[in-house]
PDB file of N, CA and C in Angstrom:
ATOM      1  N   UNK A   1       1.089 -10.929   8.482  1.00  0.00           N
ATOM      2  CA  UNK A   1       1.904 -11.994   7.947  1.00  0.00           C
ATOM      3  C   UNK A   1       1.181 -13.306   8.189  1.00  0.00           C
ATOM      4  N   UNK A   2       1.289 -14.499   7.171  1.00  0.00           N
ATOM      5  CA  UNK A   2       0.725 -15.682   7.493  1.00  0.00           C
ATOM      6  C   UNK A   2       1.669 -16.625   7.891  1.00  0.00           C
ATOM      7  N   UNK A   3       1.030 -17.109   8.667  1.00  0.00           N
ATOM      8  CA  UNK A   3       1.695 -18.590   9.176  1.00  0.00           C
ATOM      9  C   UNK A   3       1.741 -19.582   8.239  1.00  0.00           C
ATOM     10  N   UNK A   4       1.875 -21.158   8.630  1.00  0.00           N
ATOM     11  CA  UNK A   4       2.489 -22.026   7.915  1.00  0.00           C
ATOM     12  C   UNK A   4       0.943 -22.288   7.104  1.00  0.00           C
ATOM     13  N   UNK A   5      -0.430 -21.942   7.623  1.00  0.00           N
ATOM     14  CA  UNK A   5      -1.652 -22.313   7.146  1.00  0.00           C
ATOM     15  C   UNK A   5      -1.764 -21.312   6.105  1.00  0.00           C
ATOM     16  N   UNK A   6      -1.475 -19.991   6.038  1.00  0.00           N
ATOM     17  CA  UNK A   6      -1.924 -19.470   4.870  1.00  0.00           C
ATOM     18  C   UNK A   6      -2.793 -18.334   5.731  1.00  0.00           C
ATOM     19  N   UNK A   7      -2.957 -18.837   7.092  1.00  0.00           N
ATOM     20  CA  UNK A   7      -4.049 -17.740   7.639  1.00  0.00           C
ATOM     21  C   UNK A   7      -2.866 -16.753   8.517  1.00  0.00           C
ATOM     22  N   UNK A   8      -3.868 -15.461   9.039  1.00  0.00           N
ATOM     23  CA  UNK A   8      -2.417 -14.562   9.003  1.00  0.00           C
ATOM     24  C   UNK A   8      -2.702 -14.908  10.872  1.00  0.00           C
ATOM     25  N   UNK A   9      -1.363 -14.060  11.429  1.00  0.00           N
ATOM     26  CA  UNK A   9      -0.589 -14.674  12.726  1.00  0.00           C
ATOM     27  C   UNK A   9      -1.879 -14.117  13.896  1.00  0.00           C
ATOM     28  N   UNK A  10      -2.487 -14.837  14.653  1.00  0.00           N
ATOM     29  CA  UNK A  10      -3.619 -14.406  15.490  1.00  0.00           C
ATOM     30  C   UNK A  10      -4.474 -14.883  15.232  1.00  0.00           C
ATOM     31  N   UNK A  11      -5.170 -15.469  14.021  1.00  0.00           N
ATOM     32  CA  UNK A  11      -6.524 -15.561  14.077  1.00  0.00           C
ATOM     33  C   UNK A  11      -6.825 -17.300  14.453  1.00  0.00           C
ATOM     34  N   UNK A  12      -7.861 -17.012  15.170  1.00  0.00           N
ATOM     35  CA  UNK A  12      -8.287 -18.079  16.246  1.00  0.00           C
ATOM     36  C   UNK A  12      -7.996 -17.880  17.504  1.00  0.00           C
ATOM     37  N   UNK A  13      -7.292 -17.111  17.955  1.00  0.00           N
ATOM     38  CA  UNK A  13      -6.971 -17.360  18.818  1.00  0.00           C
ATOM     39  C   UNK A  13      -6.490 -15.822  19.246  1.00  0.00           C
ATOM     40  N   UNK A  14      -6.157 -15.652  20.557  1.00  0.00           N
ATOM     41  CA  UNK A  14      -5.505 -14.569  21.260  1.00  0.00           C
ATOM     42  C   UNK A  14      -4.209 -13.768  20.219  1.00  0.00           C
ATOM     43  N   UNK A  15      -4.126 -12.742  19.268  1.00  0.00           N
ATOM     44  CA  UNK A  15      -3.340 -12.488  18.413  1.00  0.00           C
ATOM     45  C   UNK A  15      -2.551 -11.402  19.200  1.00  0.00           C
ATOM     46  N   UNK A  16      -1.738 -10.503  18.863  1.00  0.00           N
ATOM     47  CA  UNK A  16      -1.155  -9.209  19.837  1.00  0.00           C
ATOM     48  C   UNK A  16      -1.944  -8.308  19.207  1.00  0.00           C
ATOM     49  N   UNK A  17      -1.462  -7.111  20.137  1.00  0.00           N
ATOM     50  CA  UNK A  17      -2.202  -5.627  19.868  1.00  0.00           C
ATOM     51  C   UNK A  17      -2.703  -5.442  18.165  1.00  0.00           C
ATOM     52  N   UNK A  18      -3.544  -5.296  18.002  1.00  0.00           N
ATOM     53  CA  UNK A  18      -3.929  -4.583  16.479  1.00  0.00           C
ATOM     54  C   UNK A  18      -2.968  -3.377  16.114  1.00  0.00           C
ATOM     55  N   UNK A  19      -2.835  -2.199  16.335  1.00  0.00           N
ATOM     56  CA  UNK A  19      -1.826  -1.300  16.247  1.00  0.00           C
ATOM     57  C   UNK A  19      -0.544  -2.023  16.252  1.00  0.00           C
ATOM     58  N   UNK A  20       0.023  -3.172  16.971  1.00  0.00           N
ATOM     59  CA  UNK A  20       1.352  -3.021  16.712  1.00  0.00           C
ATOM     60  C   UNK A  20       1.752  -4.333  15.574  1.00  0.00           C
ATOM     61  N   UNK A  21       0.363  -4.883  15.638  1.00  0.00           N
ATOM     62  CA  UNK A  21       0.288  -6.014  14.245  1.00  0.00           C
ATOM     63  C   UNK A  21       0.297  -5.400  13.130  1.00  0.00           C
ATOM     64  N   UNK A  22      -0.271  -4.286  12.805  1.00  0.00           N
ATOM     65  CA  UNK A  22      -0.077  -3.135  11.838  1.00  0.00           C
ATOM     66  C   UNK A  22       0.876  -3.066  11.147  1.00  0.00           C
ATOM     67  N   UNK A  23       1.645  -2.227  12.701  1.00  0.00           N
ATOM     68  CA  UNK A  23       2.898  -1.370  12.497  1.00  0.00           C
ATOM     69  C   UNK A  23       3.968  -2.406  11.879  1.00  0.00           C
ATOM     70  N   UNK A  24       3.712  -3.499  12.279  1.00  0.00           N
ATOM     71  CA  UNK A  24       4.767  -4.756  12.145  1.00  0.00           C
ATOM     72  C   UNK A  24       4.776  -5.020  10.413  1.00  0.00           C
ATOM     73  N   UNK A  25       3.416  -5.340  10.534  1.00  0.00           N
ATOM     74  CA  UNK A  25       3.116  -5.270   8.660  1.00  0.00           C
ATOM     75  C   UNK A  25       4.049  -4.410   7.899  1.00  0.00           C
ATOM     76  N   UNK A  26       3.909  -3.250   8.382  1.00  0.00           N
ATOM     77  CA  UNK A  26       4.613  -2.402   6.954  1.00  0.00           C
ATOM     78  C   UNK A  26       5.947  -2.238   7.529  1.00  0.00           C
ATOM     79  N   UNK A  27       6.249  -2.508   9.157  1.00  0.00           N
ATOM     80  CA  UNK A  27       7.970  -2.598   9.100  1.00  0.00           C
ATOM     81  C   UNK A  27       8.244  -3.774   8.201  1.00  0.00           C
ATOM     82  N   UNK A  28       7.890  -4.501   8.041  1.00  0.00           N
ATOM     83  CA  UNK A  28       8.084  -5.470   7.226  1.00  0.00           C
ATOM     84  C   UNK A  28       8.669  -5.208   5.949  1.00  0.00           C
ATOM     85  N   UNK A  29       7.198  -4.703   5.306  1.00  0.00           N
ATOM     86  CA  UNK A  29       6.958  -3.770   3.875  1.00  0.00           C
ATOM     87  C   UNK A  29       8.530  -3.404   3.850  1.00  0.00           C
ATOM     88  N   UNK A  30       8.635  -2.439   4.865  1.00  0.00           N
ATOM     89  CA  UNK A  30       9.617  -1.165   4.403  1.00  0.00           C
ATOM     90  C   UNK A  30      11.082  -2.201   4.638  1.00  0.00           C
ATOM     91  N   UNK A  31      11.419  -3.342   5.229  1.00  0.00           N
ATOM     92  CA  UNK A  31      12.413  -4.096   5.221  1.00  0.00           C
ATOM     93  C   UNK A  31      12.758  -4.257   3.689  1.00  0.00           C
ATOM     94  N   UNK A  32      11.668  -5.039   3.087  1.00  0.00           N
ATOM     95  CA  UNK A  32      11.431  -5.460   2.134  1.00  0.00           C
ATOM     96  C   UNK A  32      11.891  -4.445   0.843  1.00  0.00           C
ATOM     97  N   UNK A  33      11.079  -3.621   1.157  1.00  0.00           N
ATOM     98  CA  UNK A  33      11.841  -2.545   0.066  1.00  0.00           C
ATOM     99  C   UNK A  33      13.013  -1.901  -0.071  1.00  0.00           C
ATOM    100  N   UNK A  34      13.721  -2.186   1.275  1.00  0.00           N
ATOM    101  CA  UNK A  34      14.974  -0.946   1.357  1.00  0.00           C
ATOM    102  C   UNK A  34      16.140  -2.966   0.905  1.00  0.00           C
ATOM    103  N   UNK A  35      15.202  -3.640   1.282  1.00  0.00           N
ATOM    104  CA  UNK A  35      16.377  -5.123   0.551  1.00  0.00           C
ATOM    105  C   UNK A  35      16.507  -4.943  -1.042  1.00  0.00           C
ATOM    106  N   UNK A  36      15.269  -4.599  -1.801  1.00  0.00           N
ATOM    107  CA  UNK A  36      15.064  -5.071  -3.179  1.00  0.00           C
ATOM    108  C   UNK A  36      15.497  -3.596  -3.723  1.00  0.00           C
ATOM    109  N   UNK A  37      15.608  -2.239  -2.703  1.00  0.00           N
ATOM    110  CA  UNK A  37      16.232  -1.068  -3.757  1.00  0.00           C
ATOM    111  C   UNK A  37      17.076  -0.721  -2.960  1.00  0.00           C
ATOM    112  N   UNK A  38      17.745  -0.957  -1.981  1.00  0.00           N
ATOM    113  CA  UNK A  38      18.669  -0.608  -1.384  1.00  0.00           C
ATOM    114  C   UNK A  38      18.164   0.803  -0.598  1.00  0.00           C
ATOM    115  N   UNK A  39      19.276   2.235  -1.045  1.00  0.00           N
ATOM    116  CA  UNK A  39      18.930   3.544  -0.624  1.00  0.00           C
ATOM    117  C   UNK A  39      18.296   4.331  -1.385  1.00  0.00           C
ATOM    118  N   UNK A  40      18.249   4.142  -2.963  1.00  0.00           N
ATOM    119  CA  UNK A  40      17.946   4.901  -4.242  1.00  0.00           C
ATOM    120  C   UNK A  40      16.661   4.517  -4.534  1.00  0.00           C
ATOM    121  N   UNK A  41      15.140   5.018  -3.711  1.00  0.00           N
ATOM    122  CA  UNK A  41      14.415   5.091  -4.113  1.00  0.00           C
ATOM    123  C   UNK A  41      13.400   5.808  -2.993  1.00  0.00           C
ATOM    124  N   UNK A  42      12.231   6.363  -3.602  1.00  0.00           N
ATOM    125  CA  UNK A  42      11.833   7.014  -2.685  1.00  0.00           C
ATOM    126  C   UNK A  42      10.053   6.548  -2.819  1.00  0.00           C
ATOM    127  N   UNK A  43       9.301   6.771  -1.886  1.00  0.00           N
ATOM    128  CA  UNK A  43       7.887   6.724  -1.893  1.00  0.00           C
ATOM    129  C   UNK A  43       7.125   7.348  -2.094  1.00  0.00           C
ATOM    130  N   UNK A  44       6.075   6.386  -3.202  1.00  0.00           N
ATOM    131  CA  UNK A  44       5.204   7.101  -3.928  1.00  0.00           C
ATOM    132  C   UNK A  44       4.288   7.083  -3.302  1.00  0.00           C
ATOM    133  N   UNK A  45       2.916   7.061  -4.008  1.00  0.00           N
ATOM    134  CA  UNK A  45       1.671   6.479  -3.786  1.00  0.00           C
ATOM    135  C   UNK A  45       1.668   5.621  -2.698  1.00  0.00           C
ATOM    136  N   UNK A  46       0.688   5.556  -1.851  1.00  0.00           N
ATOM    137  CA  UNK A  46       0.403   4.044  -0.642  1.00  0.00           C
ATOM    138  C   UNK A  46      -1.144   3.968  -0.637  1.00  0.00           C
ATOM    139  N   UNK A  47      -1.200   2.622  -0.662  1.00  0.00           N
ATOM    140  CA  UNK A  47      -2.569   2.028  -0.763  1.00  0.00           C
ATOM    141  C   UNK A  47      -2.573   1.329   0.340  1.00  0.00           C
ATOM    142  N   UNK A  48      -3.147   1.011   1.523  1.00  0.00           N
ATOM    143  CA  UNK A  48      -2.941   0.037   2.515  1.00  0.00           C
ATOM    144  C   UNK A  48      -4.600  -0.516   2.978  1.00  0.00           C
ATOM    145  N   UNK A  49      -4.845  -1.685   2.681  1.00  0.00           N
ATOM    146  CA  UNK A  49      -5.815  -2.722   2.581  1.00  0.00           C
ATOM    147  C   UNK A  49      -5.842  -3.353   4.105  1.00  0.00           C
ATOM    148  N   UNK A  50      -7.148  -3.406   5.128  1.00  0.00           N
ATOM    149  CA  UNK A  50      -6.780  -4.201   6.355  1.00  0.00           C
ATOM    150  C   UNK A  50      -7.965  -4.679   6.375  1.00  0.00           C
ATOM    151  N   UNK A  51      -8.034  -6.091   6.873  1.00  0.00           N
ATOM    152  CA  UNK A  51      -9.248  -7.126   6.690  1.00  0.00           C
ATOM    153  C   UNK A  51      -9.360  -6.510   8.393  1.00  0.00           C
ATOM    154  N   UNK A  52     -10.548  -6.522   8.994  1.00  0.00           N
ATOM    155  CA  UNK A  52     -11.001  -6.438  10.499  1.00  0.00           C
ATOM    156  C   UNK A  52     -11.980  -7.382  10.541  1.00  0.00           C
ATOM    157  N   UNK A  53     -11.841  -7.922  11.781  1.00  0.00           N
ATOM    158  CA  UNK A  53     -12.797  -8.804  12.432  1.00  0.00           C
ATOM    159  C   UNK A  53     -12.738  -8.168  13.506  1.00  0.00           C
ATOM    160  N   UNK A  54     -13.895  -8.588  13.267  1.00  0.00           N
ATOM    161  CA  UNK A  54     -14.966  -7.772  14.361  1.00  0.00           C
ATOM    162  C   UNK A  54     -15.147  -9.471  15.756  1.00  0.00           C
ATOM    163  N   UNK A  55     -15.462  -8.557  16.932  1.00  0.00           N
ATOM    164  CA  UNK A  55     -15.017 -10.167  18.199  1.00  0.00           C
ATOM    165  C   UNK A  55     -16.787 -10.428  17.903  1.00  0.00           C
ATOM    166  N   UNK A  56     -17.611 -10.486  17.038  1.00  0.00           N
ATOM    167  CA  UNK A  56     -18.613 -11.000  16.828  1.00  0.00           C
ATOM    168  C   UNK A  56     -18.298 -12.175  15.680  1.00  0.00           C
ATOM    169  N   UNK A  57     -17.187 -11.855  14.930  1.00  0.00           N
ATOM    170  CA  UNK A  57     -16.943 -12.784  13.732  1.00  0.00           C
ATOM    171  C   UNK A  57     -17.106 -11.847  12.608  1.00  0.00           C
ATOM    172  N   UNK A  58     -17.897 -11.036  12.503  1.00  0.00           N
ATOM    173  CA  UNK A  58     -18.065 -10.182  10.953  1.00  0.00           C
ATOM    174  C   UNK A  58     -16.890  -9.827  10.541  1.00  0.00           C
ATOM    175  N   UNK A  59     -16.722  -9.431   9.345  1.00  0.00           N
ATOM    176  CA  UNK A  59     -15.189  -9.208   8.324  1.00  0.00           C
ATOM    177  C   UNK A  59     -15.630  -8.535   7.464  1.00  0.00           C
ATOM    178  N   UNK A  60     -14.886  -6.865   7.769  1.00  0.00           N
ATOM    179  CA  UNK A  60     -15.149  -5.675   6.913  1.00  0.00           C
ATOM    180  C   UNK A  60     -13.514  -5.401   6.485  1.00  0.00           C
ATOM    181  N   UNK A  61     -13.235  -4.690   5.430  1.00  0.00           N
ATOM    182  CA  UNK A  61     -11.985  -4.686   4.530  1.00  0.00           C
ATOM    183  C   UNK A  61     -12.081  -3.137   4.475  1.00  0.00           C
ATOM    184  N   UNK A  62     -11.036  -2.488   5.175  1.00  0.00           N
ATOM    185  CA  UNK A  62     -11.071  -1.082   5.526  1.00  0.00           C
ATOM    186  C   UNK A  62      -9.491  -0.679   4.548  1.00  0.00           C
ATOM    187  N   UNK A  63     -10.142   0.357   3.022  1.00  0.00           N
ATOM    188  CA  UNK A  63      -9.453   0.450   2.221  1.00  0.00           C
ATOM    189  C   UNK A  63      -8.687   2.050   2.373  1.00  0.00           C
ATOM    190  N   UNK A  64      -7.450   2.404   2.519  1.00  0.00           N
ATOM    191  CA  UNK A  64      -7.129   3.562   2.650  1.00  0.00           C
ATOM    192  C   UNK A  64      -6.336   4.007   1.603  1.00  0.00           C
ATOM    193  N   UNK A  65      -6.516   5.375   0.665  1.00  0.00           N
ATOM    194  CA  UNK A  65      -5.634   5.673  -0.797  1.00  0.00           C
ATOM    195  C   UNK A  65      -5.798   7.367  -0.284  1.00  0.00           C
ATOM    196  N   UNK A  66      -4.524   7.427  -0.958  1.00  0.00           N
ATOM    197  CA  UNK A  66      -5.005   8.852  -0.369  1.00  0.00           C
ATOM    198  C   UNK A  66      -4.540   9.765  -1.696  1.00  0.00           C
ATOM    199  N   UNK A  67      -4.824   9.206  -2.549  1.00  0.00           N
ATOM    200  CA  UNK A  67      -5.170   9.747  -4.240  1.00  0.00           C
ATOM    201  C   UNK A  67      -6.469  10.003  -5.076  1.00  0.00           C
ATOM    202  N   UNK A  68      -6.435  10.673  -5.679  1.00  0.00           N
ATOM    203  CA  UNK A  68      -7.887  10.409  -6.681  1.00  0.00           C
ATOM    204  C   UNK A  68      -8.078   8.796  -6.631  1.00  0.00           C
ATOM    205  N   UNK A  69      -9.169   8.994  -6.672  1.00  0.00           N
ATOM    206  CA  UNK A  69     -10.012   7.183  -7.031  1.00  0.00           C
ATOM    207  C   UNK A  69      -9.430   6.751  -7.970  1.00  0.00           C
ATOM    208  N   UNK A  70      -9.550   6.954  -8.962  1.00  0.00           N
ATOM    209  CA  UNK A  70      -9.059   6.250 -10.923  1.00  0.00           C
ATOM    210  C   UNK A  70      -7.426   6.083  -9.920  1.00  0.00           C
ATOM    211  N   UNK A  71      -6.545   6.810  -9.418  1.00  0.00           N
ATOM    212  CA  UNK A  71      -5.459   6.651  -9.610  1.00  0.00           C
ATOM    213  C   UNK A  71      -5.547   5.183  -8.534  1.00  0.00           C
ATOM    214  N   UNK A  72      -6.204   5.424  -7.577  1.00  0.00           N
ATOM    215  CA  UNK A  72      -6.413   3.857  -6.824  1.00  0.00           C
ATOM    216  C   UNK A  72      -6.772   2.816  -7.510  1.00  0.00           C
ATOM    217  N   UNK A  73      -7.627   2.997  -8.011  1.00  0.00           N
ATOM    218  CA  UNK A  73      -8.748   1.772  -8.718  1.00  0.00           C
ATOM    219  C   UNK A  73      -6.994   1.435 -10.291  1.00  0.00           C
ATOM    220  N   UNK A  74      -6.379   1.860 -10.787  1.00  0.00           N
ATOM    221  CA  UNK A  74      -5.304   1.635 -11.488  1.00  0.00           C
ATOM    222  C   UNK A  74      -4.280   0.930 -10.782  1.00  0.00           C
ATOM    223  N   UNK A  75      -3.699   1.658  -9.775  1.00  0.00           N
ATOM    224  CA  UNK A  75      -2.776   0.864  -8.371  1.00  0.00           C
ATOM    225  C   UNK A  75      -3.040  -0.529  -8.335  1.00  0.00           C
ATOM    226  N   UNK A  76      -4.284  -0.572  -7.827  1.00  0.00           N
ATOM    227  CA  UNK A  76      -5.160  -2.264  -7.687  1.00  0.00           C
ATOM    228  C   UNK A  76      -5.400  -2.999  -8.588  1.00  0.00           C
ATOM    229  N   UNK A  77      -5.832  -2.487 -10.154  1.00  0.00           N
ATOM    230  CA  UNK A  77      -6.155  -3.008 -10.847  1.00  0.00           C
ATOM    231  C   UNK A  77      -4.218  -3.722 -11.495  1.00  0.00           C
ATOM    232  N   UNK A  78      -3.490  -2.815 -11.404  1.00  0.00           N
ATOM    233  CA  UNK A  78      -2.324  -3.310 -11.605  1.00  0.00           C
ATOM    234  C   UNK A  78      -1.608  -4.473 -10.770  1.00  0.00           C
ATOM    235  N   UNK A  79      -1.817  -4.278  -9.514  1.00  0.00           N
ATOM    236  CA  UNK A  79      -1.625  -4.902  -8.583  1.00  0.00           C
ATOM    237  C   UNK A  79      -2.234  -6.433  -8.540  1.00  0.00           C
ATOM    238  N   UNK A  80      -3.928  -6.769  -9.121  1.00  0.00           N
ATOM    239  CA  UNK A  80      -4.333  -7.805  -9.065  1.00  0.00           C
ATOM    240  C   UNK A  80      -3.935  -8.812 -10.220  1.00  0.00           C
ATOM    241  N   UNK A  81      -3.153  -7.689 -11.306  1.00  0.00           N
ATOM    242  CA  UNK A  81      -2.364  -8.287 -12.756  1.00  0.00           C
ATOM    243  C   UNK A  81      -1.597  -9.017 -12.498  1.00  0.00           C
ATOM    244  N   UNK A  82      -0.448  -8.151 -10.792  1.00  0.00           N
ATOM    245  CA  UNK A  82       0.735  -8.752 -10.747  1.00  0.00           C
ATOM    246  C   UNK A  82       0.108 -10.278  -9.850  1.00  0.00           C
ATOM    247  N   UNK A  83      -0.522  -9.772  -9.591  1.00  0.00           N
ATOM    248  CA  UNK A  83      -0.368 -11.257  -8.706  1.00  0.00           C
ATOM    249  C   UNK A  83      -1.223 -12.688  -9.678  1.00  0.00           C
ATOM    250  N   UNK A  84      -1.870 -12.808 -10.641  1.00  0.00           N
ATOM    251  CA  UNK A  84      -2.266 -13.253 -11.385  1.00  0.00           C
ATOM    252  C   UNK A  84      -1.264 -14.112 -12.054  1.00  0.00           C
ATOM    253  N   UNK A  85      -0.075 -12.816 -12.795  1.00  0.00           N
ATOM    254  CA  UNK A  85       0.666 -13.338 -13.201  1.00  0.00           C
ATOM    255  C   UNK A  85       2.057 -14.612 -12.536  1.00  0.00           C
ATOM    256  N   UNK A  86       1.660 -13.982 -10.889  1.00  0.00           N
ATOM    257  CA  UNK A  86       2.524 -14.274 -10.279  1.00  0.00           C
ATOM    258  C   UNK A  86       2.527 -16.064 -10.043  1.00  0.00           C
ATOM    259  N   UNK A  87       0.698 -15.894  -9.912  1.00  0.00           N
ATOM    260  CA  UNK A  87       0.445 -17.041  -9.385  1.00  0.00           C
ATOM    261  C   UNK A  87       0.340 -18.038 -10.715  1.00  0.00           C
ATOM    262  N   UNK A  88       0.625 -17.283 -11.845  1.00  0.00           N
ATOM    263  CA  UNK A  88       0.249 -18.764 -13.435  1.00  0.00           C
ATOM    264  C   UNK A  88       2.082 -19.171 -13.508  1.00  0.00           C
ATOM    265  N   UNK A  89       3.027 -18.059 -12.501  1.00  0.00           N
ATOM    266  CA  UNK A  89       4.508 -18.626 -12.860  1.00  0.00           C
ATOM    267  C   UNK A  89       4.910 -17.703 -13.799  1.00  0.00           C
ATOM    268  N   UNK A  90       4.614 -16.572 -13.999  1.00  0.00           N
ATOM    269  CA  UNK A  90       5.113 -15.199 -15.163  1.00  0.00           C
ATOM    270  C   UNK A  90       4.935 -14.115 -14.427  1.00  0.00           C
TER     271      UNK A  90
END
């Protein structure tokens, strides 16, 4: 999750456990989804994207799908539509 900067909660500085910054992420997620469908829906597909820094400074993007490729590379490619659109206000 990001703070008021846009950068997400930890960085610079002393952040909490990695595992439970995670776990927090998709409790989140799953808040989020059980608000916008209530009980009537169930889970599909999961794609889950995590930026790592490394305590040298390097930044590797560790991608996990656990589908055929095409069906990932579609997920994302849909996914970078929505937010496109999201961000022109449509």
């Amino acid at each position: 999750m990001a703070d008021e900067t846009g950068e997400p909660e930890g960085i610079g500085g002393e952040g909490p456990d990695p595992r439970a910054r995670l776990m927090h992420e998709v409790a989140e997620q799953m808040d989020a989804i059980e608000t916008d469908f209530g009980d009537g829906y169930q889970i599909g597909r999961v794609i889950t994207i995590v930026e790592v820094i490394r305590p040298d400074g390097n930044v590797e993007l560790r991608l996990r799908a656990g589908q055929y490729p095409w069906v990932a590379i579609g997920m994302l490619d849909w996914a970078k539509k929505s937010l496109e659109a999201a961000a022109r206000g449509g």
